[in-house]
Protein backbone atom coordinates (compact mmCIF):
# COMPACT_ATOMS: atom_id res chain seq x y z
CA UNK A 1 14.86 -19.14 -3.93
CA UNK A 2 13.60 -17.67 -6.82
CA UNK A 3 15.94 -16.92 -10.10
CA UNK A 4 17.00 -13.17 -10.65
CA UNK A 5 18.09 -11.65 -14.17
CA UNK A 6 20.57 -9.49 -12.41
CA UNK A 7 22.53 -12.53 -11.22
CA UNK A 8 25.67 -13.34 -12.83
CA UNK A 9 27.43 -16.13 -11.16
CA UNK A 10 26.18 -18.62 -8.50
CA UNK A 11 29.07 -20.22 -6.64
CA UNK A 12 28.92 -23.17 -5.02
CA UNK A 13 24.86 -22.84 -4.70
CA UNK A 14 25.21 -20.84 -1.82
CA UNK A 15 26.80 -17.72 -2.82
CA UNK A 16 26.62 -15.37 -6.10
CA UNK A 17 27.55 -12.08 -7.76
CA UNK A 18 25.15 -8.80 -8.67
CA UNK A 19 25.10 -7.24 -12.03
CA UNK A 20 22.50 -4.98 -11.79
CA UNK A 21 24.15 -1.29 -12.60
CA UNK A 22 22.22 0.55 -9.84
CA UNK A 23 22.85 -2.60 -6.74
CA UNK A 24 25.53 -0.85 -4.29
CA UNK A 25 26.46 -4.50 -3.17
CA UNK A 26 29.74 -5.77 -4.77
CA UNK A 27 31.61 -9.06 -4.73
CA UNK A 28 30.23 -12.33 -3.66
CA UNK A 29 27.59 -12.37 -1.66
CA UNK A 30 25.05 -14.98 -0.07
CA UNK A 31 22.07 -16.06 -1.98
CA UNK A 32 20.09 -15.01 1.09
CA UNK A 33 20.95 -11.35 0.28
CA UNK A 34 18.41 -11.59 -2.31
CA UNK A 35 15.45 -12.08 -0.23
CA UNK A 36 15.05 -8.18 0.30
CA UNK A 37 16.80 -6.74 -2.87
CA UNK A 38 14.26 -4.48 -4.39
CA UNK A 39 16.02 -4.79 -7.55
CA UNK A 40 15.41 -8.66 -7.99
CA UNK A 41 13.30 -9.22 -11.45
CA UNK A 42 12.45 -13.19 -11.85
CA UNK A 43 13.33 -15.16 -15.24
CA UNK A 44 10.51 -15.66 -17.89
CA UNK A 45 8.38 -12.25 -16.13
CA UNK A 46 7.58 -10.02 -19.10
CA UNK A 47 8.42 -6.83 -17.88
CA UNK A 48 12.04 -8.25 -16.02
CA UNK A 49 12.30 -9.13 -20.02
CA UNK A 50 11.96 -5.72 -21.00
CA UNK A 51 13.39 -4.15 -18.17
CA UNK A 52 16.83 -6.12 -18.93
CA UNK A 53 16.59 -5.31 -22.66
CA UNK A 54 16.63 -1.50 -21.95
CA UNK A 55 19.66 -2.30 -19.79
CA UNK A 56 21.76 -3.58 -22.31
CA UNK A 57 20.09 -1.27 -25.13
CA UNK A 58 20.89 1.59 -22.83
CA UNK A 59 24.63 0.48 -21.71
CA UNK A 60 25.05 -0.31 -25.59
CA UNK A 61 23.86 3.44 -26.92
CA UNK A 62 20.81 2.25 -28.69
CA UNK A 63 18.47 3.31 -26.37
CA UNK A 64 18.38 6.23 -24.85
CA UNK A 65 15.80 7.64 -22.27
CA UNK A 66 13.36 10.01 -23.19
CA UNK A 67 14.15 13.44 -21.32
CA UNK A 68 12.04 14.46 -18.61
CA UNK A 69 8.85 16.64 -18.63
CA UNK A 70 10.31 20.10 -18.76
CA UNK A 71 12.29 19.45 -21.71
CA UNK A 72 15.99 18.75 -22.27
CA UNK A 73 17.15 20.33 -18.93
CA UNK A 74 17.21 17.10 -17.10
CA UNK A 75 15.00 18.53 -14.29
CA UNK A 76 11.47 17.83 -13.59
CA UNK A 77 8.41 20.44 -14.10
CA UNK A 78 6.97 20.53 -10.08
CA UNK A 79 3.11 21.61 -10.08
CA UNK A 80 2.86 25.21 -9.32
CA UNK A 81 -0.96 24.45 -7.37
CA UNK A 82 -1.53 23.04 -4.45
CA UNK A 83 -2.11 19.09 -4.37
CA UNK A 84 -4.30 18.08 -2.56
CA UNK A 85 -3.75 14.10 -0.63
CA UNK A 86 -6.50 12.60 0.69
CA UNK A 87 -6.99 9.77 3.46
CA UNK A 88 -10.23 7.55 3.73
CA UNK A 89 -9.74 6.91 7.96
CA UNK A 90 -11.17 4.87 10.44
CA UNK A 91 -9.39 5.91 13.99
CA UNK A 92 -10.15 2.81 15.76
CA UNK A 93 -8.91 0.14 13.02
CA UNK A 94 -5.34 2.09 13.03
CA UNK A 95 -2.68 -0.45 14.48
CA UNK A 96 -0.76 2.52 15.62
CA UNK A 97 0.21 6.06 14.93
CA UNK A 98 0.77 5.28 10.93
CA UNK A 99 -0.94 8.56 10.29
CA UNK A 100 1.18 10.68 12.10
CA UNK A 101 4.10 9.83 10.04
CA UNK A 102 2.41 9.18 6.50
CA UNK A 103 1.41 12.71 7.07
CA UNK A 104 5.11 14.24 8.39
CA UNK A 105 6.44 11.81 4.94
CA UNK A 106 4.49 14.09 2.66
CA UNK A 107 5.24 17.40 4.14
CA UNK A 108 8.98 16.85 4.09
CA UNK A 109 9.33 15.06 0.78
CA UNK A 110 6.61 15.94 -1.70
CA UNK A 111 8.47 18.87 -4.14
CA UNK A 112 5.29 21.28 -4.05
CA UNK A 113 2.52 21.95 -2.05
CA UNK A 114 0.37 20.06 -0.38
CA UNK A 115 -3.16 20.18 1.70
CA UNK A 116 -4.09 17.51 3.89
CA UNK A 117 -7.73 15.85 4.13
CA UNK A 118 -9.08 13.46 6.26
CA UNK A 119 -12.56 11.33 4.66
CA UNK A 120 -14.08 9.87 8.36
CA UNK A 121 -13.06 10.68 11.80
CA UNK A 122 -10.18 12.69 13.69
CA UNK A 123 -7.76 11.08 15.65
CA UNK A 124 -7.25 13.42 19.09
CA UNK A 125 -3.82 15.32 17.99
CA UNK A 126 -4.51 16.22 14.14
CA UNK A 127 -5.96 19.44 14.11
CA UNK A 128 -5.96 19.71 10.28
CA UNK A 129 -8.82 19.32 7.28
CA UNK A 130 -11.26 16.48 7.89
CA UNK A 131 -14.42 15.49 6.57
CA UNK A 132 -16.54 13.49 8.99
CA UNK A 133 -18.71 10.48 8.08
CA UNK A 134 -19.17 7.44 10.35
CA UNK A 135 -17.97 4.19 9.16
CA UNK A 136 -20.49 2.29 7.55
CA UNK A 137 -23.13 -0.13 10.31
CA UNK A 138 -22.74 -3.46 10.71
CA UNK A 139 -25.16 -4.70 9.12
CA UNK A 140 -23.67 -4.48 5.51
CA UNK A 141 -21.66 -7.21 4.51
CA UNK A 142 -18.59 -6.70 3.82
CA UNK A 143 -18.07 -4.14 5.67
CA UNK A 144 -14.56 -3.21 5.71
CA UNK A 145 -14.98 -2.54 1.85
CA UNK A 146 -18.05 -1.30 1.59
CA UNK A 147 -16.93 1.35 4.19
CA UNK A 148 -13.82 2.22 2.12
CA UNK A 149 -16.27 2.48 -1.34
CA UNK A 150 -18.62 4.75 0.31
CA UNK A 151 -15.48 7.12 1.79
CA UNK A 152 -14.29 7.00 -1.89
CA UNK A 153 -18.03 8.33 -2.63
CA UNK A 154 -17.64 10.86 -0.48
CA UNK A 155 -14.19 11.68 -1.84
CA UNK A 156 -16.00 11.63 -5.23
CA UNK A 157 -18.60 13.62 -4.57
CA UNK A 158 -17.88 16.09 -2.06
CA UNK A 159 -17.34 19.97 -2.48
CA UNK A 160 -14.19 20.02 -0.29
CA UNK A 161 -12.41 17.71 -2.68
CA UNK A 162 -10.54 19.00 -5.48
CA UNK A 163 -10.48 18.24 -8.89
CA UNK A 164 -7.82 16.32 -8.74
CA UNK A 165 -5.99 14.54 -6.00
CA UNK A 166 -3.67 11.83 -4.60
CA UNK A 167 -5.32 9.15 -2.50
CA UNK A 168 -3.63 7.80 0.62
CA UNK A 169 -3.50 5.02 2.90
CA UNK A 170 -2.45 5.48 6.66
CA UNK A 171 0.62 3.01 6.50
CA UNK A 172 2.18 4.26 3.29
CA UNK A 173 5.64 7.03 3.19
CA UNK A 174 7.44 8.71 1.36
CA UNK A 175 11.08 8.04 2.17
CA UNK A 176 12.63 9.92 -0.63
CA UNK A 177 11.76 13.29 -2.54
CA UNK A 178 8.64 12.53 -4.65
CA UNK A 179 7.19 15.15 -7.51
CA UNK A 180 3.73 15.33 -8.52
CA UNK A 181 5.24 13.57 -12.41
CA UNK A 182 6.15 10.79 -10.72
CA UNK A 183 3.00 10.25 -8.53
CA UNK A 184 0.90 10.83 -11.37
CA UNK A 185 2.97 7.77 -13.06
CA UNK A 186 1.07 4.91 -13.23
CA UNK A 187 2.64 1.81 -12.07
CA UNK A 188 1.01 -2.07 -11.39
CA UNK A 189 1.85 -5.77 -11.25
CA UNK A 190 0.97 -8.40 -13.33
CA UNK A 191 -2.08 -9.77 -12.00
CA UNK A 192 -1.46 -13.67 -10.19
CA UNK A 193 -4.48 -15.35 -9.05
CA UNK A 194 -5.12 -15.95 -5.58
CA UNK A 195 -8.57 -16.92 -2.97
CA UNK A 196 -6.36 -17.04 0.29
CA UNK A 197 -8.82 -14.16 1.75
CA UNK A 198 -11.31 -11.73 1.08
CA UNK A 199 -9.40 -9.32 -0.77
CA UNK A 200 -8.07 -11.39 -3.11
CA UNK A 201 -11.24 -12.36 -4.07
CA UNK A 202 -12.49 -9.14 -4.80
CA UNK A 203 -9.56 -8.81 -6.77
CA UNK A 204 -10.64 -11.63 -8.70
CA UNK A 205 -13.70 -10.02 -9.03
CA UNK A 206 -12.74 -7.49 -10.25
CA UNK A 207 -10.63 -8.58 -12.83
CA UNK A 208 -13.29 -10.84 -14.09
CA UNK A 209 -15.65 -7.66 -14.65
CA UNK A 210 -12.85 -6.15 -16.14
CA UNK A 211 -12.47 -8.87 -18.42
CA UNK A 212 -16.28 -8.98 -19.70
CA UNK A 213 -15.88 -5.36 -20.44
CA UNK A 214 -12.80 -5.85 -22.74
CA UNK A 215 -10.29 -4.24 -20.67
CA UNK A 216 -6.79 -4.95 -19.47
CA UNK A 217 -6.24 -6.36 -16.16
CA UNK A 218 -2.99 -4.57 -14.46
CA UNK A 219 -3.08 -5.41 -10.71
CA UNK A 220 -3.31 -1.95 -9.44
CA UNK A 221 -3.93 -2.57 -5.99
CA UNK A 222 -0.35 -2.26 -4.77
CA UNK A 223 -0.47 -0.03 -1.49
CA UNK A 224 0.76 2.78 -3.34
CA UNK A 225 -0.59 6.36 -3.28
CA UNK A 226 -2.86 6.56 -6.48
CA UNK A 227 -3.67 9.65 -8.29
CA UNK A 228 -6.91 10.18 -9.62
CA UNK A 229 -9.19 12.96 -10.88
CA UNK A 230 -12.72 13.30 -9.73
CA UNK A 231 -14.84 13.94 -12.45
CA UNK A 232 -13.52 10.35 -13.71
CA UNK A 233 -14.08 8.41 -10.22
CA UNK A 234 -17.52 9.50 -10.40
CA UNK A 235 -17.69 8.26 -13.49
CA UNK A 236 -16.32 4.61 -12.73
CA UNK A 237 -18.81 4.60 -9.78
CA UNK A 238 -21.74 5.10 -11.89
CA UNK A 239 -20.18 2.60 -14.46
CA UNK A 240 -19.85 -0.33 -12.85
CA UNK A 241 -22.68 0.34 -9.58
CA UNK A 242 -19.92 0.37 -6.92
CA UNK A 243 -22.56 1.50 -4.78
CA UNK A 244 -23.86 -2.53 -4.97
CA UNK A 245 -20.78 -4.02 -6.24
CA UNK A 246 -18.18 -4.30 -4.06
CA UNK A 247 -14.88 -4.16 -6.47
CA UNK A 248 -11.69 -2.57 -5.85
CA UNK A 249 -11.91 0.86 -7.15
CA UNK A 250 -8.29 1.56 -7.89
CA UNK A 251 -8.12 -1.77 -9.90
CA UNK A 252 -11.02 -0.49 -12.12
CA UNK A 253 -9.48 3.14 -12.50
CA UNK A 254 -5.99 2.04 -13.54
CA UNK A 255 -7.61 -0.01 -16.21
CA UNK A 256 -9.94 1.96 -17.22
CA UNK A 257 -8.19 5.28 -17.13
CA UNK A 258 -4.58 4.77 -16.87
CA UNK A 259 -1.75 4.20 -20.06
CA UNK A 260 0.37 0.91 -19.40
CA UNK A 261 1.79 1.03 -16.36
CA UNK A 262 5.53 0.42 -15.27
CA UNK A 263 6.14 -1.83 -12.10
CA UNK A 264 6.16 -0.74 -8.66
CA UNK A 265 9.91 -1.67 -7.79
CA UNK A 266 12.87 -0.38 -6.94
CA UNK A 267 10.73 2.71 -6.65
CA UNK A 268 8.22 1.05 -4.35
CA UNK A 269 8.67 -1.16 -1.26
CA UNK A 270 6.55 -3.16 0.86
CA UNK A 271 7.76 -4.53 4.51
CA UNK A 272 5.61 -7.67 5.71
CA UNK A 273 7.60 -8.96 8.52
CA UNK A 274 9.62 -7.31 11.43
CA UNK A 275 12.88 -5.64 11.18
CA UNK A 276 15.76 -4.09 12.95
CA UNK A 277 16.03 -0.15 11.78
CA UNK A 278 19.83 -1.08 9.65
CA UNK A 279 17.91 -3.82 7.62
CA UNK A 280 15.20 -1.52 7.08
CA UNK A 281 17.35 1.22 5.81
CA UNK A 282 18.81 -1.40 3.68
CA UNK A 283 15.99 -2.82 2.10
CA UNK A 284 14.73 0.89 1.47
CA UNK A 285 17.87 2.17 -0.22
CA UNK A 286 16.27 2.37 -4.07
CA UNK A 287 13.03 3.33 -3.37
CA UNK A 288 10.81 6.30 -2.68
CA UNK A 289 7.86 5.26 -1.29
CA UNK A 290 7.28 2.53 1.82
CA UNK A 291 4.01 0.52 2.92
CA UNK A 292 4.64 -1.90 5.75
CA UNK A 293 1.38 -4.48 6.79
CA UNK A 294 0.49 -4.79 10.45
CA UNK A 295 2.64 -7.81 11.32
CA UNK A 296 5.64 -5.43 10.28
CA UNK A 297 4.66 -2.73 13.06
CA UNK A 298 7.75 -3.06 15.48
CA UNK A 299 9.97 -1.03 17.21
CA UNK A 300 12.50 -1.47 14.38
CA UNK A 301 9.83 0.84 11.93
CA UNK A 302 8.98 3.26 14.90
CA UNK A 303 13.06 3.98 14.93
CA UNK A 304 13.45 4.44 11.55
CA UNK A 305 10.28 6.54 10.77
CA UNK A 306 11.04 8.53 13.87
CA UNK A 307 14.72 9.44 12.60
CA UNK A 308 13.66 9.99 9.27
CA UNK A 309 10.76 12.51 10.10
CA UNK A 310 11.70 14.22 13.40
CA UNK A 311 9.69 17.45 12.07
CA UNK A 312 5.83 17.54 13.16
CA UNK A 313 3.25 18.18 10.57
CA UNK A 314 1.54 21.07 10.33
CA UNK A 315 -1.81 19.48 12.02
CA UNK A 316 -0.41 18.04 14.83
CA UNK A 317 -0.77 19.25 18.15
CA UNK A 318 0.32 17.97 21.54
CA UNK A 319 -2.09 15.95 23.22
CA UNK A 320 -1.83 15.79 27.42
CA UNK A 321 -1.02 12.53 28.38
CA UNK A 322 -0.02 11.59 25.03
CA UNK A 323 3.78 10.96 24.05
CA UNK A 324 3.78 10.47 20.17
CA UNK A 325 5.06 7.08 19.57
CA UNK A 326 4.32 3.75 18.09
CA UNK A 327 1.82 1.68 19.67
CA UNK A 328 0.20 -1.54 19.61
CA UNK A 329 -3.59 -1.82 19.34
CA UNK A 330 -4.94 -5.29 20.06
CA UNK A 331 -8.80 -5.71 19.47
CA UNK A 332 -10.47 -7.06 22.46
CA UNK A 333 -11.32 -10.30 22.56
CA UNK A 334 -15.16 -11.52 23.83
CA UNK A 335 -14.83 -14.25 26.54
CA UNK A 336 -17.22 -16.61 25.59
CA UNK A 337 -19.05 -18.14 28.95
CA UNK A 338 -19.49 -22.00 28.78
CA UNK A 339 -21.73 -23.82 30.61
CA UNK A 340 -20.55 -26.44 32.86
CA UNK A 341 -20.10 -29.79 31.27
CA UNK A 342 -23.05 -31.71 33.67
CA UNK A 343 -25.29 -28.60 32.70
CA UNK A 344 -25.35 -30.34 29.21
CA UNK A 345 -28.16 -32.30 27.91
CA UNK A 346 -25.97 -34.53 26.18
CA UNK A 347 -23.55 -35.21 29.42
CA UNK A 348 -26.99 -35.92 31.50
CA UNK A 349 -28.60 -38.33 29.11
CA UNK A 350 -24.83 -40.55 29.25
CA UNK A 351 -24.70 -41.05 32.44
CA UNK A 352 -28.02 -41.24 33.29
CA UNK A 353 -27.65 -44.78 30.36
CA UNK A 354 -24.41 -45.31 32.22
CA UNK A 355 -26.68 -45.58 35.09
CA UNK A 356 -28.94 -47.89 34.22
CA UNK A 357 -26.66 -49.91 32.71
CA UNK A 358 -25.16 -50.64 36.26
């Protein structure tokens, strides 16, 4: 179990005590109940460091935070325009009706308004804005990321795309009111090393490019909604050839474009394994925005994103035959025909030594 700054007393090894101001859990509690605290910040991490000192700066009177971006009101300034979010799809690699949902998340919590746009193909009930282009061919390697780079292309590119925008994955939601201030905030993670798949390689990849060019290396690729202006993603693409270098895009922008970012949690929250709708409202209680991987996709997220957005988004339509719901989509799997064992040269050859060794 790993060490939190926000723990206070540890009794007995198995059971200790919150300190954090905003935690709603009081008393002693198991150490388990740290396992999915979005407030838990790890000892010796430089921005748990700093985050603690501006707890005790700001509980002291030293520090105080700076007001918000209308002034001394204590609101926040919402963007009069429309903002425009924007989803690179592929229909058939969705897991499930993710979409659906991202899509109601926005229209019932993002303070302003919003246009939605679809970068691929339609999926049968959303009768909204989409701009069709075919996922990339087989024969590119790589092709799950070269698919996404030449979507972002298109996203870069395109006419139908504004200026500037927020880009989207299918399996992330807003749970909470969100303004356009605090999407436009930039928030990462310290970058840890990994080569446990594809991705992270890239990632390392990326980072090392980053590093040859003299530029920090925030880990920006953390499932959250990023926003981004056009002119400058055009830019980046022509910078480092990301139409033959397959890098993460959003890594390269936040570095390249973005001031220092602050870190993801409490406001961000990412599910990875299954759970029962209570946990999942507990685990969600701080933050604002949720991203949950495939192995996560269980009835336990269909309840709670079904009693959290019961409204239907402005594309959707009714489908016949089609009850909205969450649904598992497994790939299908290519029996392989094998040819009976005393088909086999090698099984003939044996026995026919076995043979004449009798």
């Amino acid at each position: 179990m790993t060490d939190c700054i926000h723990r206070r007393q540890v009794v007995m090894k198995t059971h200790m005590m919150c300190g954090h101001a905003e935690s709603k859990a009081r008393g002693v509690l198991p150490l388990s109940f740290c396992e999915t605290c979005q407030l838990r910040r790890p000892k010796g991490d430089f921005f748990a460091q700093t985050e603690r000192l501006l707890i005790q700066k700001q509980t002291s009177g030293e520090y105080k935070p700076q007001p918000k971006s209308c002034g001394g009101c204590g609101t926040v300034k919402k963007r009069s325009d429309v903002l425009q979010f924007v989803y690179p799809y592929w229909h058939g690699g969705a897991a499930g009706d993710e979409l659906r949902w991202s899509i109601r998340s926005i229209e019932q919590h993002y303070q302003g308004k919003a246009k939605i746009t679809l970068v691929g193909d339609r999926p049968p009930w959303f009768q909204g804005h989409v701009i069709n282009q075919r996922r990339i061919g087989k024969r590119h390697t790589n092709r799950a990321f070269r698919d996404m780079l030449a979507k972002m292309w298109t996203i870069a590119t395109h006419p139908e795309i504004d200026s500037e925008f927020v880009w989207m994955m299918d399996d992330i939601y807003f749970v909470k009111p969100v303004t356009f201030d605090v999407l436009a905030t930039p928030r990462a993670e310290p970058y840890r090393p990994s080569s446990k798949n594809s991705w992270q390689n890239r990632k390392a990849n990326t980072m090392r490019v980053l590093t040859q060019a003299g530029l920090t290396t925030h880990d920006y690729a953390t499932h959250l909604p990023h926003f981004a202006e056009k002119a400058k993603l055009k830019e980046l693409y022509e910078r480092f050839d990301l139409g033959k270098n397959t890098l993460l895009w959003e890594v390269l922008y936040g570095n390249v474009y973005r001031t220092k970012p602050q870190r993801t949690r409490p406001f961000f929250c990412r599910i990875q394994k299954r759970m029962d709708i209570d946990t999942i409202k507990r685990v969600t209680e701080h933050a604002s925005v949720l991203n949950h991987t495939d192995p996560a996709w269980c009835e336990g997220m269909r309840a709670y994103l079904a009693e959290l957005l019961p409204t239907p988004a402005s594309g959707e339509v009714e489908v016949s035959g089609h009850v909205p719901q969450f649904r598992r989509v497994r790939k299908n799997v290519k029996t392989v025909k094998r040819r009976p064992l005393h088909t086999h040269k090698a099984y003939i050859e044996a026995q026919r030594a076995k043979e004449n060794v009798e």
